[in-house]
Protein backbone atom coordinates (compact mmCIF):
# COMPACT_ATOMS: atom_id res chain seq x y z
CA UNK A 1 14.66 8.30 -10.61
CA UNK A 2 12.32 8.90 -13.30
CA UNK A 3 9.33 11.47 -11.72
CA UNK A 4 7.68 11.45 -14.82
CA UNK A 5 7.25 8.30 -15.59
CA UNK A 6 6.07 7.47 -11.61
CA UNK A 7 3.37 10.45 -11.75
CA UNK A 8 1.90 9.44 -15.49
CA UNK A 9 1.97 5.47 -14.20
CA UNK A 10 0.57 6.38 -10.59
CA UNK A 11 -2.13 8.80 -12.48
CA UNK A 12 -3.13 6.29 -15.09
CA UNK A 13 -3.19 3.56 -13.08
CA UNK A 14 -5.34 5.45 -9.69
CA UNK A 15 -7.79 6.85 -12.43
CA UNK A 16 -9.08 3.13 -13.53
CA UNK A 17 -8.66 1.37 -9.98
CA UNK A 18 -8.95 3.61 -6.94
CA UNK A 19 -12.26 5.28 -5.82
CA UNK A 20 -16.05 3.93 -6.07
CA UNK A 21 -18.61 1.96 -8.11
CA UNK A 22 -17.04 -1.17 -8.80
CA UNK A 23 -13.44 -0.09 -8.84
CA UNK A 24 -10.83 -2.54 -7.24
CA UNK A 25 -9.57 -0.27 -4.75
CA UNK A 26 -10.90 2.80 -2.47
CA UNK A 27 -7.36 4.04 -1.63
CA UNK A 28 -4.05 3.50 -2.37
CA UNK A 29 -0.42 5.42 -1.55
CA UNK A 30 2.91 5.19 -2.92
CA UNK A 31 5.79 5.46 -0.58
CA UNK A 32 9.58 6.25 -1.16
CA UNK A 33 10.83 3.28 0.99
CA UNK A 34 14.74 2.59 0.77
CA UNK A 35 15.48 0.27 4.11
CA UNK A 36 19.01 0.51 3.23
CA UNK A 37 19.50 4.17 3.53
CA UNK A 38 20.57 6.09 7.00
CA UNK A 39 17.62 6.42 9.39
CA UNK A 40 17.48 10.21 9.28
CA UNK A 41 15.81 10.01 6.13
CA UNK A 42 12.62 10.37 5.92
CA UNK A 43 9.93 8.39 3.70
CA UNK A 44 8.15 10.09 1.98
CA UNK A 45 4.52 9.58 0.34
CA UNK A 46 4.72 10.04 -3.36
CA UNK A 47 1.69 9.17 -4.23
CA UNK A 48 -1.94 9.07 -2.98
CA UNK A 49 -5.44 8.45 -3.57
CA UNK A 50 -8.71 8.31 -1.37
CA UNK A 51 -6.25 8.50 1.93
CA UNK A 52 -4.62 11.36 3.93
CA UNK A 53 -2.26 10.07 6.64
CA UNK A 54 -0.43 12.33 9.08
CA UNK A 55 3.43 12.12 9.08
CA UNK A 56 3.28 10.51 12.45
CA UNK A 57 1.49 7.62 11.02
CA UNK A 58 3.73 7.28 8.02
CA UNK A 59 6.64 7.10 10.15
CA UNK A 60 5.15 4.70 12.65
CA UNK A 61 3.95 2.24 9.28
CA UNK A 62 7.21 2.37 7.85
CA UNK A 63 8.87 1.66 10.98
CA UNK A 64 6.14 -1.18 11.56
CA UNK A 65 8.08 -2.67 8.03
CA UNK A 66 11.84 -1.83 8.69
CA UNK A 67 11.64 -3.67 12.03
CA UNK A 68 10.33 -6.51 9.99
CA UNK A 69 7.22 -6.74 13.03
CA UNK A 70 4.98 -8.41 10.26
CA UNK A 71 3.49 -11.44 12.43
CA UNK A 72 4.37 -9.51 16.01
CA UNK A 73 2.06 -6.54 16.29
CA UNK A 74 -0.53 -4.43 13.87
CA UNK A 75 -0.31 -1.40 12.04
CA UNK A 76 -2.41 1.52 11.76
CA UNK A 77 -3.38 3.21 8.06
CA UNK A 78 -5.61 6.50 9.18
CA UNK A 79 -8.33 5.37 11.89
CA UNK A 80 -8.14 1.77 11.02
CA UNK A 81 -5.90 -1.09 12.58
CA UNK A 82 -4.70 -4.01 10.82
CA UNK A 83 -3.08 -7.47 11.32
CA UNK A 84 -0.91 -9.06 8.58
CA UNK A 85 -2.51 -12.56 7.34
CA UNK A 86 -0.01 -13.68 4.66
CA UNK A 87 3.45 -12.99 3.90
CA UNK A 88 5.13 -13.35 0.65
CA UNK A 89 8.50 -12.45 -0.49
CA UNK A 90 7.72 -9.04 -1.07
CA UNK A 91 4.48 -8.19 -0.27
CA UNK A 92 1.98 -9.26 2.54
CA UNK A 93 -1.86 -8.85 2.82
CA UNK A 94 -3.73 -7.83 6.19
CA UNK A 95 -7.30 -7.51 7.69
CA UNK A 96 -9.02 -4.69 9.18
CA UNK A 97 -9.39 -5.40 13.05
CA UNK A 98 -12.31 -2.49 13.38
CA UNK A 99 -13.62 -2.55 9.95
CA UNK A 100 -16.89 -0.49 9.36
CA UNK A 101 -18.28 -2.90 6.54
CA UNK A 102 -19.92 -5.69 7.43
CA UNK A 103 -17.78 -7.76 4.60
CA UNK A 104 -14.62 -6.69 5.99
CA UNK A 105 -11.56 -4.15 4.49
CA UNK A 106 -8.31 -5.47 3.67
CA UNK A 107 -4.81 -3.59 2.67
CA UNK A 108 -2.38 -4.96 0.14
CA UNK A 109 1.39 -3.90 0.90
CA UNK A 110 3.99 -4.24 -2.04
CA UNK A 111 7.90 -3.52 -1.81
CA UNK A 112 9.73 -2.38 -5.26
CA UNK A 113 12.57 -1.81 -5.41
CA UNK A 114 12.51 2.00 -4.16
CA UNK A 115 8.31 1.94 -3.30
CA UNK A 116 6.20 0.52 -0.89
CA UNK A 117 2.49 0.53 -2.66
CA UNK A 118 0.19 0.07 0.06
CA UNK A 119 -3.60 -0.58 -1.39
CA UNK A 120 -6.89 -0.10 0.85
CA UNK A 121 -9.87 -2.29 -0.54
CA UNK A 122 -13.42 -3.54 0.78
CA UNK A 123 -14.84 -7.21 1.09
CA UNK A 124 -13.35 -10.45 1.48
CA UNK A 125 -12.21 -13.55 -1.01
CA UNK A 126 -13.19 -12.20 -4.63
CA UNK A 127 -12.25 -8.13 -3.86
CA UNK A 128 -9.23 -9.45 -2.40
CA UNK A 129 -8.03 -11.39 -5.65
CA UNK A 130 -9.39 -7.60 -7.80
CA UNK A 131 -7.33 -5.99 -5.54
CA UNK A 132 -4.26 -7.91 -5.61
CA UNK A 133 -4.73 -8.13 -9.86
CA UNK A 134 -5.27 -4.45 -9.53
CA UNK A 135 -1.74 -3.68 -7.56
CA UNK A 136 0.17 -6.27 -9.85
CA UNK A 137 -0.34 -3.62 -12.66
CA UNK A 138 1.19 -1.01 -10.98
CA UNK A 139 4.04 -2.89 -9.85
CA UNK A 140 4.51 -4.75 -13.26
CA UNK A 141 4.66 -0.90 -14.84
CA UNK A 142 7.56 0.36 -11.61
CA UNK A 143 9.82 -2.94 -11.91
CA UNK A 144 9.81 -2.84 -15.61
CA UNK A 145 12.29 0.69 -15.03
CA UNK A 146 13.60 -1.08 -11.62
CA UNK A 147 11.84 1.49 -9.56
C-alpha cells in the first residue's frame, strides 16, 4: 500500500472540501476496510477530518457494512443516527434521523477497493449532489492506484 500517496491525496483533497463556508463537506473519514480478511482484524481509521469517533463506534459501523444490514437497521457516526436511502453498487447515501439543522445532514459511504470513505455533509438535494461530486474526487484519485 502506498501511505504516501493516501496521506498527500487525503490532505489535498480534505483541505479544499471538508470544514466551513461553503465547502462541500463538514467531515469526512477514511477507513481501512478489507471484508475479506479474518475477523480479528481490526479496521482501522486512516484518515479524518471534522469527526472523532470512539473505537466502539467504528467497530459497530463497520460491522453495520460487513453484515450487509443496509435497508434492515441504522447506523450511528458520533451522536447522530442514520438510515440508508439509496444503494448503489458500491456506495450508498443516508439521512440523519436526529439532525440538528433544520435542512437536514446526510452521509455519503464509498467502498474502494481497500477504503471505506464515509463523508458527513449538511442540507438536502443540491449539497447532496456537492457532496457526492466532492467524494468522486477522492475516489477517482484511490482507484486510479487500485487502493
Amino acid at each position: 500500500m502506498d501511505w504516501a500517496f493516501v496521506q498527500k491525496s487525503w490532505e489535498k483533497w480534505a483541505s479544499s472540501n471538508i470544514g466551513s463556508s461553503g465547502l462541500p463537506l463538514k467531515a469526512a473519514m477514511l477507513i481501512n476496510y478489507d471484508p475479506f480478511r479474518p475477523s480479528r482484524l481490526l479496521s482501522t481509521i486512516a484518515e479524518q477530518e471534522g469527526i472523532k469517533i470512539s473505537p466502539i463506534e467504528l467497530s459497530q459501523f463497520v460491522n453495520f457494512i460487513k453484515c450487509n444490514k443496509l435497508q434492515k437497521e441504522t447506523f450511528m457516526i458520533g451522536n447522530n443516527q442514520y438510515m440508508v436511502t439509496s444503494i448503489h453498487e458500491n456506495w450508498f447515501c443516508a439521512r440523519c434521523l436526529n439532525a440538528s439543522k433544520s435542512a437536514g445532514e446526510g452521509a455519503i459511504v464509498m467502498l474502494t477497493s481497500v477504503f471505506l470513505l464515509v463523508a458527513l455533509y449538511d442540507g438536502s438535494i443540491g449539497l447532496a449532489s456537492r457532496a457526492m461530486a466532492s467524494v468522486d474526487q477522492l475516489v477517482w484519485q484511490l482507484n486510479r492506484k487500485n487502493l
